[in-house]
Protein backbone atom coordinates (compact mmCIF):
# COMPACT_ATOMS: atom_id res chain seq x y z
CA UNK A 1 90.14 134.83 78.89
CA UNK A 2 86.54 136.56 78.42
CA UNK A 3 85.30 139.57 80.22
CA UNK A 4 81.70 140.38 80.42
CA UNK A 5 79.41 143.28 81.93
CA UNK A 6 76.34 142.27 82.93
CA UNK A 7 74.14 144.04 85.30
CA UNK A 8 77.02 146.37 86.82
CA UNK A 9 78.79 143.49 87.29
CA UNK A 10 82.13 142.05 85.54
CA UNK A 11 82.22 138.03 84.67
CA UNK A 12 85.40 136.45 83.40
CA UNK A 13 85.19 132.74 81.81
CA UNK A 14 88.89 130.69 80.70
CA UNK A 15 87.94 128.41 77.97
CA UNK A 16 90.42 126.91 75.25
CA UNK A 17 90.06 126.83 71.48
CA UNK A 18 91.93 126.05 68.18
CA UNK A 19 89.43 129.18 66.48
CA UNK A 20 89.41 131.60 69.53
CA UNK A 21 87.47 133.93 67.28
CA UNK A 22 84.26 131.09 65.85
CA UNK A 23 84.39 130.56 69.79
CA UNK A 24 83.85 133.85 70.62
CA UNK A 25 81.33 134.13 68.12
CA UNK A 26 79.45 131.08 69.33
CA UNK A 27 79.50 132.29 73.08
CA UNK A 28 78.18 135.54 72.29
CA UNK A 29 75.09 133.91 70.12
CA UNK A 30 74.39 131.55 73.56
CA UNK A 31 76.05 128.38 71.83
CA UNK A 32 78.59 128.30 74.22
CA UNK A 33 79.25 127.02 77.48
CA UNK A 34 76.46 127.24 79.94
CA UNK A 35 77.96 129.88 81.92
CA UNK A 36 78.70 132.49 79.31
CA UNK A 37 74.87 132.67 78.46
CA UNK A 38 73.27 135.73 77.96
CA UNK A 39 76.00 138.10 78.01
CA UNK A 40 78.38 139.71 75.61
CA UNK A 41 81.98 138.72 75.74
CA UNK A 42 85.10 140.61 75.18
CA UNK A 43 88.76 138.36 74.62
CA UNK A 44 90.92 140.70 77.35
CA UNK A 45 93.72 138.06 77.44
CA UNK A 46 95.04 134.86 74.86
CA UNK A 47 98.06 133.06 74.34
CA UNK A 48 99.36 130.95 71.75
CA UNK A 49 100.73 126.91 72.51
CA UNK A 50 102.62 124.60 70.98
CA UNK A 51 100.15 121.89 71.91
CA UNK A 52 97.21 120.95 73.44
CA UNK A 53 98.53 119.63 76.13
CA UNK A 54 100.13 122.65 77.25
CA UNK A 55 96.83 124.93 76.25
CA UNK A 56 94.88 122.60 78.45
CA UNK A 57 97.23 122.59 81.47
CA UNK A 58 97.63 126.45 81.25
CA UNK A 59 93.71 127.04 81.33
CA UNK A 60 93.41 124.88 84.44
CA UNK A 61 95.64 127.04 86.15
CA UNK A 62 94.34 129.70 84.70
CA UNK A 63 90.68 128.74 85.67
CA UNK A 64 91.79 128.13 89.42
CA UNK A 65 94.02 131.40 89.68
CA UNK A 66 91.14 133.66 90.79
CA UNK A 67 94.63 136.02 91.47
CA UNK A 68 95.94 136.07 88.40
CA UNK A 69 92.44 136.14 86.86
CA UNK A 70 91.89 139.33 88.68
CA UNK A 71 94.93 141.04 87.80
CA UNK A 72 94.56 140.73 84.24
CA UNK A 73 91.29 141.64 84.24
CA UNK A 74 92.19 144.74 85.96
CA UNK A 75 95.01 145.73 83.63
CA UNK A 76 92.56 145.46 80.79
CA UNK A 77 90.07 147.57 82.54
CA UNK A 78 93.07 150.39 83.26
CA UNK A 79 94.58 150.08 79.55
CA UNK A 80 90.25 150.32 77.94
CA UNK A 81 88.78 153.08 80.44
CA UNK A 82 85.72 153.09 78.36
CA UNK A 83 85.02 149.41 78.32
CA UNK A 84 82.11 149.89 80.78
CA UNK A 85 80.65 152.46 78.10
CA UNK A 86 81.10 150.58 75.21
CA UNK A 87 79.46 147.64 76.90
CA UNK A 88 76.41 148.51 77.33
């Protein structure tokens, strides 16, 4: 999962990738999906599969789970108190 600040406000996008980090890389450059255009992205949460299957069924939950999206977002936020600085 990707958290980005943009205009005072936080976005989170749930994506799935073999090479999280030439992903990351590509959304921050505007390469990526349309929705993560623009803005600079920070990977707050990832986890590891043993196949794609699995990845792909997790990140629809994941994408749907505006809960659980929320809650890790905030435990991020709580554990990097200067995320909003270093953002900007």
């Amino acid at each position: 999962m990707l958290l980005s600040l943009h205009k005072n406000k936080y976005f989170t996008y749930v994506g799935y990738s073999k090479e999280i980090y030439k992903r990351l890389i590509l959304h921050n450059k505007s390469k990526g999906a349309k929705s993560t255009r623009g803005k600079r992205w920070y990977i707050i949460y990832k986890k590891k599969y043993i196949n794609k299957s699995l990845a792909l069924k997790a990140e629809y939950k994941l994408k749907h789970d505006k809960i659980k999206r929320k809650r890790i977002k905030i435990n991020f936020l709580k554990k990097n108190e200067n995320f909003y600085f270093t953002s900007l």
